[in-house]
N, C-alpha and C. Protein backbone atom coordinates (compact mmCIF):
# COMPACT_ATOMS: atom_id res chain seq x y z
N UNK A 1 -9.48 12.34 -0.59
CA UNK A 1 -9.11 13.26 -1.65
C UNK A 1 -8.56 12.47 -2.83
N UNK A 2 -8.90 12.68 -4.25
CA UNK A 2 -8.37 12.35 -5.61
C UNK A 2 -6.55 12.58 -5.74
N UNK A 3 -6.44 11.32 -5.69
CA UNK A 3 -4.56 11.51 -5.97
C UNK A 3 -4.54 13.04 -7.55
N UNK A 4 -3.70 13.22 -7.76
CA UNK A 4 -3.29 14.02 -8.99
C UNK A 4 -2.40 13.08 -9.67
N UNK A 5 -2.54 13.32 -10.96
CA UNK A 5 -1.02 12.78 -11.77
C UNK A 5 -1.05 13.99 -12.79
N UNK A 6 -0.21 14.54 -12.63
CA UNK A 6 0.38 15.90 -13.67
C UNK A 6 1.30 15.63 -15.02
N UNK A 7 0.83 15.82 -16.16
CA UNK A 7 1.92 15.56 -16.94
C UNK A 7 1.90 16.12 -17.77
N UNK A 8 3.37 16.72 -17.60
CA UNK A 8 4.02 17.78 -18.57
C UNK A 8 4.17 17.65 -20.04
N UNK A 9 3.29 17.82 -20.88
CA UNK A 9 3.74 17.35 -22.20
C UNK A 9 2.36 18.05 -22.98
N UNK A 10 3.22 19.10 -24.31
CA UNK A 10 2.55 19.54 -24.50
C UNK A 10 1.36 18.89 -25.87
N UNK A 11 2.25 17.86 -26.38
CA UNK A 11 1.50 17.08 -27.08
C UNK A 11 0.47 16.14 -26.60
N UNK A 12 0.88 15.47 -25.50
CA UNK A 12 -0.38 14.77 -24.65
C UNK A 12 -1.60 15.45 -24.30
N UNK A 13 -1.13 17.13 -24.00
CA UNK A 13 -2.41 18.02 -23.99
C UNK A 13 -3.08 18.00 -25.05
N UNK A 14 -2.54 18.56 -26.09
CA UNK A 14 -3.55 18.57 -27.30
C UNK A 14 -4.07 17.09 -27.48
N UNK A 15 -3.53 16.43 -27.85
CA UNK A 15 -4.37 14.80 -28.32
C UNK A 15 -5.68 14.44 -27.28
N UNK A 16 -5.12 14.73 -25.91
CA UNK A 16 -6.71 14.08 -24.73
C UNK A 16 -7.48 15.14 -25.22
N UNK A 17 -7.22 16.68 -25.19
CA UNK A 17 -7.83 17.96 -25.65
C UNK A 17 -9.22 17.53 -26.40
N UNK A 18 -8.33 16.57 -27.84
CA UNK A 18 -8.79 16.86 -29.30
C UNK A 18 -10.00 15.41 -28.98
N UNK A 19 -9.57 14.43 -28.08
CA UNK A 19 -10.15 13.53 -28.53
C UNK A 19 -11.41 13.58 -27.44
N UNK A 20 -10.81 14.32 -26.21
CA UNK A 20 -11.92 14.56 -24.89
C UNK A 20 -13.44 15.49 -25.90
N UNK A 21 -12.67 16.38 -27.26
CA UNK A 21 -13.68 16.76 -27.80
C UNK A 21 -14.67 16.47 -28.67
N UNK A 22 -13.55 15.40 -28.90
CA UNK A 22 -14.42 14.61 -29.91
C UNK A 22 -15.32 13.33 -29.65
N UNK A 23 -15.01 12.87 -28.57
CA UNK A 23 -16.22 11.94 -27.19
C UNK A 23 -16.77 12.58 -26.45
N UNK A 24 -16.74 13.89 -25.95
CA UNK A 24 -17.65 14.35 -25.30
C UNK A 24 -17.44 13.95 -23.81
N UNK A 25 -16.26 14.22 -23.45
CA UNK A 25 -15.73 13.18 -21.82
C UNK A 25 -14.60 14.28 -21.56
N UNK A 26 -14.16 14.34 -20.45
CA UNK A 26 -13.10 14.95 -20.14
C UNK A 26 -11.86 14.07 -19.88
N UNK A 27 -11.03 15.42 -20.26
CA UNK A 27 -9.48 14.61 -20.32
C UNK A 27 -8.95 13.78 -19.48
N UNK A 28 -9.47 13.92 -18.38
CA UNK A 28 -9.19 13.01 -17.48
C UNK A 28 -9.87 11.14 -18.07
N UNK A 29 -10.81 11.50 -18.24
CA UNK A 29 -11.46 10.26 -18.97
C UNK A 29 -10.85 9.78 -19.88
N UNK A 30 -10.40 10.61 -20.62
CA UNK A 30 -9.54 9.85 -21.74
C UNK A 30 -8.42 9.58 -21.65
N UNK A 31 -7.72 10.11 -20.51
CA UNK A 31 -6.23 9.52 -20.46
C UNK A 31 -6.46 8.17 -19.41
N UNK A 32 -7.25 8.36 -18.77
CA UNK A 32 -7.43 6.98 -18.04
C UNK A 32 -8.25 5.88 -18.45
N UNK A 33 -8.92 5.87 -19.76
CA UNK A 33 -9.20 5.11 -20.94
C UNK A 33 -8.00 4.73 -21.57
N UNK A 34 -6.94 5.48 -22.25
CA UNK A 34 -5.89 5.11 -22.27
C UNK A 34 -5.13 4.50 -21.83
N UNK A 35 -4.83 4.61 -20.31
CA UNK A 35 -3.70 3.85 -19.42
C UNK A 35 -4.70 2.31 -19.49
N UNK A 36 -5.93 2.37 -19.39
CA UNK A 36 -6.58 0.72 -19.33
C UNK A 36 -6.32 0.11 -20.57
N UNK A 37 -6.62 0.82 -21.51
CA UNK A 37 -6.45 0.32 -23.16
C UNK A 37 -5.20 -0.90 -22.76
N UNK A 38 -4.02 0.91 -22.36
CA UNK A 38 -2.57 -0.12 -22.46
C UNK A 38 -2.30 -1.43 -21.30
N UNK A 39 -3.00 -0.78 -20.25
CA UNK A 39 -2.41 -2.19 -19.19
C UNK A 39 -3.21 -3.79 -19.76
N UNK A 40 -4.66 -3.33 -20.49
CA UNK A 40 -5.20 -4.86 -20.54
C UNK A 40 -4.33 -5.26 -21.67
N UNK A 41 -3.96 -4.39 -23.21
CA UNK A 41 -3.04 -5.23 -23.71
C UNK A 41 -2.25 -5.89 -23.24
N UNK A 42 -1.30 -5.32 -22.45
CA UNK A 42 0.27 -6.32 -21.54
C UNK A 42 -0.53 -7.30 -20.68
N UNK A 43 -1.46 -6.98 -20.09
CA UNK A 43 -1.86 -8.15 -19.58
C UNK A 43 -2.31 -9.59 -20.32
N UNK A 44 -3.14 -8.95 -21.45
CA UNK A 44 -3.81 -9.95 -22.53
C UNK A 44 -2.43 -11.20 -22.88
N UNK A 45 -1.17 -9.75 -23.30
CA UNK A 45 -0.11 -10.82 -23.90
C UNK A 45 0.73 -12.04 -22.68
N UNK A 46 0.38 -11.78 -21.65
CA UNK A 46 0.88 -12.46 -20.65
C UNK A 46 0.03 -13.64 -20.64
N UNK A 47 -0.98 -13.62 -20.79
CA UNK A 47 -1.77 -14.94 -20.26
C UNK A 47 -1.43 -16.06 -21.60
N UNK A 48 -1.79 -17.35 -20.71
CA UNK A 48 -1.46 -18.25 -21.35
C UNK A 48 -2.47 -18.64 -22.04
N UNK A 49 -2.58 -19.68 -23.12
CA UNK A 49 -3.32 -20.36 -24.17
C UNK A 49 -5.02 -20.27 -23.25
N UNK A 50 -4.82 -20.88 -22.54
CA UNK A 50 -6.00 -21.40 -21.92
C UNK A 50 -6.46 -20.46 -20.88
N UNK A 51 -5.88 -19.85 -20.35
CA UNK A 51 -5.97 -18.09 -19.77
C UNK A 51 -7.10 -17.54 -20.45
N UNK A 52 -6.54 -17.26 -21.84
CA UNK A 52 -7.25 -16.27 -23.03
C UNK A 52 -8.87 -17.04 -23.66
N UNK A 53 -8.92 -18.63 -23.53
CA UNK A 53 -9.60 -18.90 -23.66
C UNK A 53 -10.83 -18.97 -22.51
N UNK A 54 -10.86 -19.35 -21.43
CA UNK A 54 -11.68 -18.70 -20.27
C UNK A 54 -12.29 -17.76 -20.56
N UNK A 55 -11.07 -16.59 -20.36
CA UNK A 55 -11.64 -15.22 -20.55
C UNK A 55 -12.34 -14.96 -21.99
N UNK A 56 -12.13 -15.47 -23.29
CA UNK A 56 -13.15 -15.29 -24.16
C UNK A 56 -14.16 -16.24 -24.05
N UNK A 57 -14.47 -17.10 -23.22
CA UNK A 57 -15.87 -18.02 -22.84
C UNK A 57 -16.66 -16.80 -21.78
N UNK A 58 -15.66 -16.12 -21.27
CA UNK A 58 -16.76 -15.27 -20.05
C UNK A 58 -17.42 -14.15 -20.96
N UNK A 59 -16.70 -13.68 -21.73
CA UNK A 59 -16.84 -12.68 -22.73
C UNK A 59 -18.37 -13.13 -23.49
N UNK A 60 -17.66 -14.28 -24.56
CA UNK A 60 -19.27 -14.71 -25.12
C UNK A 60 -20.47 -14.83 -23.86
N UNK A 61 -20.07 -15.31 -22.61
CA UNK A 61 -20.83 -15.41 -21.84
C UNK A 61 -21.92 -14.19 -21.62
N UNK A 62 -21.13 -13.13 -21.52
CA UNK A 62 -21.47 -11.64 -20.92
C UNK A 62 -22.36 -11.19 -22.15
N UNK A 63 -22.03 -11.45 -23.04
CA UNK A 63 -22.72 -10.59 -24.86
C UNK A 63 -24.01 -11.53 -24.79
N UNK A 64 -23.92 -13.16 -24.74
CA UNK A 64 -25.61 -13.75 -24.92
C UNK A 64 -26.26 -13.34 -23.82
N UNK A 65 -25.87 -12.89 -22.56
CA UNK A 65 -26.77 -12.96 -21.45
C UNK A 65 -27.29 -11.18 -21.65
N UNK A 66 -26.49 -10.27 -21.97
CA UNK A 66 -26.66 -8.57 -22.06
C UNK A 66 -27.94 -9.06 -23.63
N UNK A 67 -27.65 -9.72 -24.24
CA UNK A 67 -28.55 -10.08 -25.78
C UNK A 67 -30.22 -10.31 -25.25
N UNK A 68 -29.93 -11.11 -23.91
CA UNK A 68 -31.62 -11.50 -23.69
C UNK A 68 -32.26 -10.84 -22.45
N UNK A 69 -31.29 -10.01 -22.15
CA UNK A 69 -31.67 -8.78 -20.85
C UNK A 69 -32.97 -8.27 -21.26
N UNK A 70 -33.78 -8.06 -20.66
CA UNK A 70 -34.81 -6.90 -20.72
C UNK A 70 -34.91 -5.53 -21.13
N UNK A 71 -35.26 -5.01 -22.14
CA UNK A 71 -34.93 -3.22 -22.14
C UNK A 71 -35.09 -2.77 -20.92
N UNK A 72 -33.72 -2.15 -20.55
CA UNK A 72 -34.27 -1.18 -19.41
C UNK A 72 -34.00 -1.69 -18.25
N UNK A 73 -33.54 -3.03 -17.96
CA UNK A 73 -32.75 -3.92 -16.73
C UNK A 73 -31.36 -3.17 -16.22
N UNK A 74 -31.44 -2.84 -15.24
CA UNK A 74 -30.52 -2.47 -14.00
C UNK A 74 -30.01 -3.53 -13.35
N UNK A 75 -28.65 -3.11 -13.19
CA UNK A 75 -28.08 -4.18 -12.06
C UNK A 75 -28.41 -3.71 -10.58
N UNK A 76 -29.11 -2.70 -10.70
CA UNK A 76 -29.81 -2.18 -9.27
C UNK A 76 -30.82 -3.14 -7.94
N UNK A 77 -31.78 -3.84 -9.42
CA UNK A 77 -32.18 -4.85 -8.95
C UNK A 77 -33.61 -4.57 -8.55
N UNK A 78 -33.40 -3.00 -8.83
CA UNK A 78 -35.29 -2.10 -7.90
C UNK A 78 -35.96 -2.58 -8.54
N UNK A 79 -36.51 -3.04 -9.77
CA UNK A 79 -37.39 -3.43 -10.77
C UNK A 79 -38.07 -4.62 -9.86
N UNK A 80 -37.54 -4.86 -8.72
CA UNK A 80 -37.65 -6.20 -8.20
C UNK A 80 -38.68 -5.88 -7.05
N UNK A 81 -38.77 -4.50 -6.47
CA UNK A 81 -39.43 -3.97 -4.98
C UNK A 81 -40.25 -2.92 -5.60
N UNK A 82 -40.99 -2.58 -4.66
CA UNK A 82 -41.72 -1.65 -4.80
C UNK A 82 -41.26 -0.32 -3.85
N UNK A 83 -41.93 0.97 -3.81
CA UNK A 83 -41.46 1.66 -3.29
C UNK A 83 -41.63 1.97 -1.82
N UNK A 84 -41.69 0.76 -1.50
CA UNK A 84 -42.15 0.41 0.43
C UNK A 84 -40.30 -0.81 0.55
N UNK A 85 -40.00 -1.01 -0.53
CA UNK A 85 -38.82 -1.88 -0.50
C UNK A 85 -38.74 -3.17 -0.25
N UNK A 86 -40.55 -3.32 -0.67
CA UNK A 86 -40.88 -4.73 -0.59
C UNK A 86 -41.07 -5.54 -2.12
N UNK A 87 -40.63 -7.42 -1.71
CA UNK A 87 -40.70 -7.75 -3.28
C UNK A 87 -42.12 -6.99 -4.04
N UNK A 88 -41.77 -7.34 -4.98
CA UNK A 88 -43.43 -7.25 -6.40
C UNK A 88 -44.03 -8.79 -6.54
């Protein structure tokens, strides 16, 4: 079963409300878009010099390799079998 987190606040309603309407996602989505927003900041500011640099080498890493992907590539991997679940 899905934990709950309830929170009382009537301004937090309207804002996920306004913005769940304006992305097209539900509030739940957007407040837990939110809580990530905030934890990777505090995390970001914690890491050290060379921490931050890694992680922006994996980053560029991730953008040239998504750049020369195939239209239409899945990390599924089916593109790879046929529908007997054998290679192509």
């Amino acid at each position: 079963m899905t934990k709950q987190l309830n929170i009382r606040s009537d301004e937090a309603y309207e804002i996920a409300s306004r913005v769940s309407r304006e992305i097209g996602r539900t509030r739940a989505d957007v407040v837990l878009a939110a809580l990530l927003s905030f934890a990777e900041a505090r995390i970001d500011r914690k890491m050290t010099r060379k921490q931050r640099a890694f992680v922006n080498e994996l980053m560029a890493l991730a953008r040239r390799s998504a750049a020369v992907a195939p239209r239409g590539m899945t990390s599924d991997h089916s593109y790879l079998y046929d529908d007997k679940g054998l290679p192509r």
